[in-house]
C-alpha atoms as a PDB file:
ATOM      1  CA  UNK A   1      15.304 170.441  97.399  1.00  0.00           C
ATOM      2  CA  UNK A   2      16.427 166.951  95.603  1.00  0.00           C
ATOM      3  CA  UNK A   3      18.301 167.818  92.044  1.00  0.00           C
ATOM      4  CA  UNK A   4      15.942 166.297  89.413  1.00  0.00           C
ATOM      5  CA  UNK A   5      16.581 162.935  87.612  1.00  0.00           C
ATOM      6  CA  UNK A   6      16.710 162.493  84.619  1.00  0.00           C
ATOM      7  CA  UNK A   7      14.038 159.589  82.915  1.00  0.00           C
ATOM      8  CA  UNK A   8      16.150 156.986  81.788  1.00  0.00           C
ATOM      9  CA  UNK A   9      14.758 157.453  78.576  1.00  0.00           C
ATOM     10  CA  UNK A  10      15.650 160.906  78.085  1.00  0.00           C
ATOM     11  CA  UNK A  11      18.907 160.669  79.943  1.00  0.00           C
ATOM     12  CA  UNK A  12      19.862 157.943  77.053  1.00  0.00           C
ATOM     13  CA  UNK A  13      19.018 159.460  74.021  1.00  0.00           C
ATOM     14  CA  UNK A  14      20.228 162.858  75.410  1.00  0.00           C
ATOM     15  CA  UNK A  15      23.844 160.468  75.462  1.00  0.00           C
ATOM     16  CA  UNK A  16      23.339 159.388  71.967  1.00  0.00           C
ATOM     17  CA  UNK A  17      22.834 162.951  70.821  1.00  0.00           C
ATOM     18  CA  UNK A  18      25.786 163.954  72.563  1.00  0.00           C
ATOM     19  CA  UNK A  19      27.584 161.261  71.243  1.00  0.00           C
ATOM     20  CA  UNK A  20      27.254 161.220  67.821  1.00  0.00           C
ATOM     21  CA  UNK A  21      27.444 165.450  68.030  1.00  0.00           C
ATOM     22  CA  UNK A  22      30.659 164.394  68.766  1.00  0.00           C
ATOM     23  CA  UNK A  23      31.601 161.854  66.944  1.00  0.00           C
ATOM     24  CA  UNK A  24      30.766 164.375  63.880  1.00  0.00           C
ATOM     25  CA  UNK A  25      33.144 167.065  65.566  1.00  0.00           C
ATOM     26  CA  UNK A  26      29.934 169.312  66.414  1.00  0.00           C
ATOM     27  CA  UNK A  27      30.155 172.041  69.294  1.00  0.00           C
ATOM     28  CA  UNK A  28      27.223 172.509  71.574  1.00  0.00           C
ATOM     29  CA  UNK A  29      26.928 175.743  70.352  1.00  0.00           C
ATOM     30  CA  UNK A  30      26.622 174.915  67.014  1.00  0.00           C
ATOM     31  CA  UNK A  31      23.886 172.258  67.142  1.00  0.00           C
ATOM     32  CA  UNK A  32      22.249 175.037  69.121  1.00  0.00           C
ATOM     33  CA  UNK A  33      22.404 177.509  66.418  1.00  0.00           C
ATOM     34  CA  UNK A  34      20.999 175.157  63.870  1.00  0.00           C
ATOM     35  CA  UNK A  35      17.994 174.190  66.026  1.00  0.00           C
ATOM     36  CA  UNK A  36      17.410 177.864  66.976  1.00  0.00           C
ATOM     37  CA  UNK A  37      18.767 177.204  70.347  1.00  0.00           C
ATOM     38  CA  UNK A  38      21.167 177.946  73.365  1.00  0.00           C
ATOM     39  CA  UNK A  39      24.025 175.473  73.608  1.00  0.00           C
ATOM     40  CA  UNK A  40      22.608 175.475  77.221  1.00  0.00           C
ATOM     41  CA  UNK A  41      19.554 174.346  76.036  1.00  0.00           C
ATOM     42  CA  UNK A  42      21.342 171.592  74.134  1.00  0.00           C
ATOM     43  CA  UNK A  43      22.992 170.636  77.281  1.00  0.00           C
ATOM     44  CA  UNK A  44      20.082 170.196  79.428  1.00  0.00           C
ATOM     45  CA  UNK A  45      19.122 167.748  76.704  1.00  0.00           C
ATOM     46  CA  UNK A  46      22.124 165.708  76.356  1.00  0.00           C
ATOM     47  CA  UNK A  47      21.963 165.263  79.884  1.00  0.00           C
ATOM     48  CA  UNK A  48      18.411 164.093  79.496  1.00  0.00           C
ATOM     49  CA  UNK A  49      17.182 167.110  82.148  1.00  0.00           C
ATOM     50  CA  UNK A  50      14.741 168.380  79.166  1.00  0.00           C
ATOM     51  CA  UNK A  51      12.910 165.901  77.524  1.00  0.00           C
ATOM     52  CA  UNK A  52      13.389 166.365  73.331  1.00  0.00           C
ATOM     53  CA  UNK A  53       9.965 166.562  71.712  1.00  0.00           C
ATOM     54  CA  UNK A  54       9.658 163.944  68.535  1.00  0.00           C
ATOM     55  CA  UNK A  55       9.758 167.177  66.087  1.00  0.00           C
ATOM     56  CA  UNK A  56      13.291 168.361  67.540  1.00  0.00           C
ATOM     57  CA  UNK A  57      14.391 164.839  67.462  1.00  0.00           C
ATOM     58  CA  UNK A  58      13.745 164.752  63.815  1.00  0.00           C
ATOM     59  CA  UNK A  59      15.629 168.057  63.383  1.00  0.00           C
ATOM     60  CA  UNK A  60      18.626 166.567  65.264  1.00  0.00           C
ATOM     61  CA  UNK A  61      18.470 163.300  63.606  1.00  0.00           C
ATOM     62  CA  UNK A  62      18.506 165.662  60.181  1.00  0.00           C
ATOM     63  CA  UNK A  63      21.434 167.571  61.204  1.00  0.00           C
ATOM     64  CA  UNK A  64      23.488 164.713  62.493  1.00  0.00           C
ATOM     65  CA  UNK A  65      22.812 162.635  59.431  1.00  0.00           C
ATOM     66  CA  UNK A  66      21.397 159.301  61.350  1.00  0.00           C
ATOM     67  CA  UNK A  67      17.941 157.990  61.678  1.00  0.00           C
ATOM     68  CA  UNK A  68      15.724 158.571  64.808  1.00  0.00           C
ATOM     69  CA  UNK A  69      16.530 155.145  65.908  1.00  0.00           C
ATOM     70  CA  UNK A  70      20.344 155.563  66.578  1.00  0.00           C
ATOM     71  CA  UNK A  71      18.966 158.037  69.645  1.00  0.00           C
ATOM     72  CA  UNK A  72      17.122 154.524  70.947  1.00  0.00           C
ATOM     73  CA  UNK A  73      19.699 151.896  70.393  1.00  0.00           C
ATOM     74  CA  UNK A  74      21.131 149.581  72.990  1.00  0.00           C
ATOM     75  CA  UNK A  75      18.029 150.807  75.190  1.00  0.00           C
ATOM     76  CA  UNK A  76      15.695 147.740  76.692  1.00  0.00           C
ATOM     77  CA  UNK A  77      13.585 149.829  78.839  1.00  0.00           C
ATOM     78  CA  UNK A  78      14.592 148.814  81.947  1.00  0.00           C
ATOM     79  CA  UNK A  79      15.515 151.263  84.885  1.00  0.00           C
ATOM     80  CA  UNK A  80      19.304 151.692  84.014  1.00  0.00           C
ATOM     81  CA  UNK A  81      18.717 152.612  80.615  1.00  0.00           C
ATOM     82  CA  UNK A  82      21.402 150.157  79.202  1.00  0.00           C
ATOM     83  CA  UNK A  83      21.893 146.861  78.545  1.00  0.00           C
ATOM     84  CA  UNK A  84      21.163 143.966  80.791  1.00  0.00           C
ATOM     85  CA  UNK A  85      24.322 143.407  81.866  1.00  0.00           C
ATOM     86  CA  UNK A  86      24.971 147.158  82.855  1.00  0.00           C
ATOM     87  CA  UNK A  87      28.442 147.357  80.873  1.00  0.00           C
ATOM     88  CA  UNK A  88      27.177 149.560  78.766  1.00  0.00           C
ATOM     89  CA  UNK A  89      26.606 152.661  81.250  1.00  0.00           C
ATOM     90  CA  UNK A  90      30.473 152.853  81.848  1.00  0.00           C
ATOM     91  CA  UNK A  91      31.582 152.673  78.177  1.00  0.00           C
ATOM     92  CA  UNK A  92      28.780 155.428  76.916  1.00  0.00           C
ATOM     93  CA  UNK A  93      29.471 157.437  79.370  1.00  0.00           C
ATOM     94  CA  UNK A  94      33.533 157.572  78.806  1.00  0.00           C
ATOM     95  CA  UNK A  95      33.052 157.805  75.488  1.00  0.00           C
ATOM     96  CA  UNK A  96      30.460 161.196  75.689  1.00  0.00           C
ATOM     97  CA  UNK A  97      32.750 162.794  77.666  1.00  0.00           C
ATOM     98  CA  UNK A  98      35.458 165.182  76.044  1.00  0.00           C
ATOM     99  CA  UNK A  99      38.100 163.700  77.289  1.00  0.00           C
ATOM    100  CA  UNK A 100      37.086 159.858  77.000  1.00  0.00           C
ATOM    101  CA  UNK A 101      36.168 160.942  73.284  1.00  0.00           C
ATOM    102  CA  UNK A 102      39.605 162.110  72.514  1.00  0.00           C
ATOM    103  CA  UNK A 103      41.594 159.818  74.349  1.00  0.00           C
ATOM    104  CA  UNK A 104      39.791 157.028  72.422  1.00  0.00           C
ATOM    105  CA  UNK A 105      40.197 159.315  68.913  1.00  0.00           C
ATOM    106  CA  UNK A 106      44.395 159.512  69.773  1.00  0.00           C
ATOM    107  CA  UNK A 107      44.333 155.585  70.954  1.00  0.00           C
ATOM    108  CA  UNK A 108      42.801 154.707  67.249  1.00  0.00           C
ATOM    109  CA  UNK A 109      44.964 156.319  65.814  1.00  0.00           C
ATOM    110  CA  UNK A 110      48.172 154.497  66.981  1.00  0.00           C
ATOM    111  CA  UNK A 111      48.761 152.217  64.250  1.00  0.00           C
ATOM    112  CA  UNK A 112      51.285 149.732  66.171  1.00  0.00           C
ATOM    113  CA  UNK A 113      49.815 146.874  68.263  1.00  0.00           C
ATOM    114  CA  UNK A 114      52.667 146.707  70.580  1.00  0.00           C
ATOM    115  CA  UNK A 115      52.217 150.384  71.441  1.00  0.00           C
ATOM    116  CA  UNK A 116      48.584 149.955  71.851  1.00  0.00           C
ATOM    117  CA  UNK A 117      48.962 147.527  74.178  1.00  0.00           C
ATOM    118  CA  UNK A 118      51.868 149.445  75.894  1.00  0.00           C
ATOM    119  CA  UNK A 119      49.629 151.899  76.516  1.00  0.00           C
ATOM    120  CA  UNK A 120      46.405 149.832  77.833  1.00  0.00           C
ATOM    121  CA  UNK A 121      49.126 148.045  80.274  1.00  0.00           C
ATOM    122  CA  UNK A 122      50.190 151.859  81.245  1.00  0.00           C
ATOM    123  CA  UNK A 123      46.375 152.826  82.057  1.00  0.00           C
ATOM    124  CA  UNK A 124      45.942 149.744  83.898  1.00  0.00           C
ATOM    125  CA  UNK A 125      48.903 149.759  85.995  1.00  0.00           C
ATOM    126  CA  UNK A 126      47.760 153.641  86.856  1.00  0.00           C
ATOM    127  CA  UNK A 127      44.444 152.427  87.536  1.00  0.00           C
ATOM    128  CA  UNK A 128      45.818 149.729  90.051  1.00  0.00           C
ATOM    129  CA  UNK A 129      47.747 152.800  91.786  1.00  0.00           C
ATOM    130  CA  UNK A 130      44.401 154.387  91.937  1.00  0.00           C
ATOM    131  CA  UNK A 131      42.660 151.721  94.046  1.00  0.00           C
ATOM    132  CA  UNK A 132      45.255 150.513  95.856  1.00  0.00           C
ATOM    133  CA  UNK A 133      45.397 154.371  97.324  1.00  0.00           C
ATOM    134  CA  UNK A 134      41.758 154.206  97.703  1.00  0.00           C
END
């Protein structure tokens, strides 16, 4: 039996929930407690499996201190659930995942543009490896 897909509407704001849970240094678990949930439950909505009625929206919204339209920004209704130009999928994506969302967190923080850019040259030159293997 197929897995089932997400609605590109869900499966975006479930990515904006996620998102700015993290970006406010929120554990599933605990977002879960505050709505009365399981942090699997949360899960299955970040990853836009369940669809979040409008009542629990406004409770997350409340908790995570931004309006109900941050959960529907940079979405045009189209298919992909991004921005025309698709660049937007990538980048959201990285970013909602834990490790994307701290390497970006230690990256800020390196005050030194020389070392930034050190460091992007480093990734890239990895990433080069990467294909070149592929």
């Amino acid at each position: 039996m197929p897995k089932k897909q997400a609605n590109p509407v869900d499966a975006h704001v479930g990515t904006r929930v996620r998102l700015r849970r993290m970006l406010v240094g929120m554990s599933q678990e605990r977002l879960g407690e505050l709505l009365g949930l399981t942090f699997q439950q949360v899960q299955k909505y970040e990853k836009g499996v369940n669809r979040i009625a409008a009542g629990r929206l406004f409770e997350i919204s409340s908790i995570l201190g931004v309006p109900i339209s941050f959960f529907y920004e940079d979405f045009d209704g189209h298919r992909r659930g991004f921005a025309e130009s698709g660049e937007s999928a990538p980048v959201m994506e990285f970013v909602s995942s834990n490790e994307g969302f701290q390497l970006s967190l230690a990256y800020m923080s390196i005050k030194d543009p020389k070392v930034r850019r050190r460091i992007l040259d480093l990734v890239r030159s990895l990433a080069a490896d990467e294909d070149a293997k592929g």
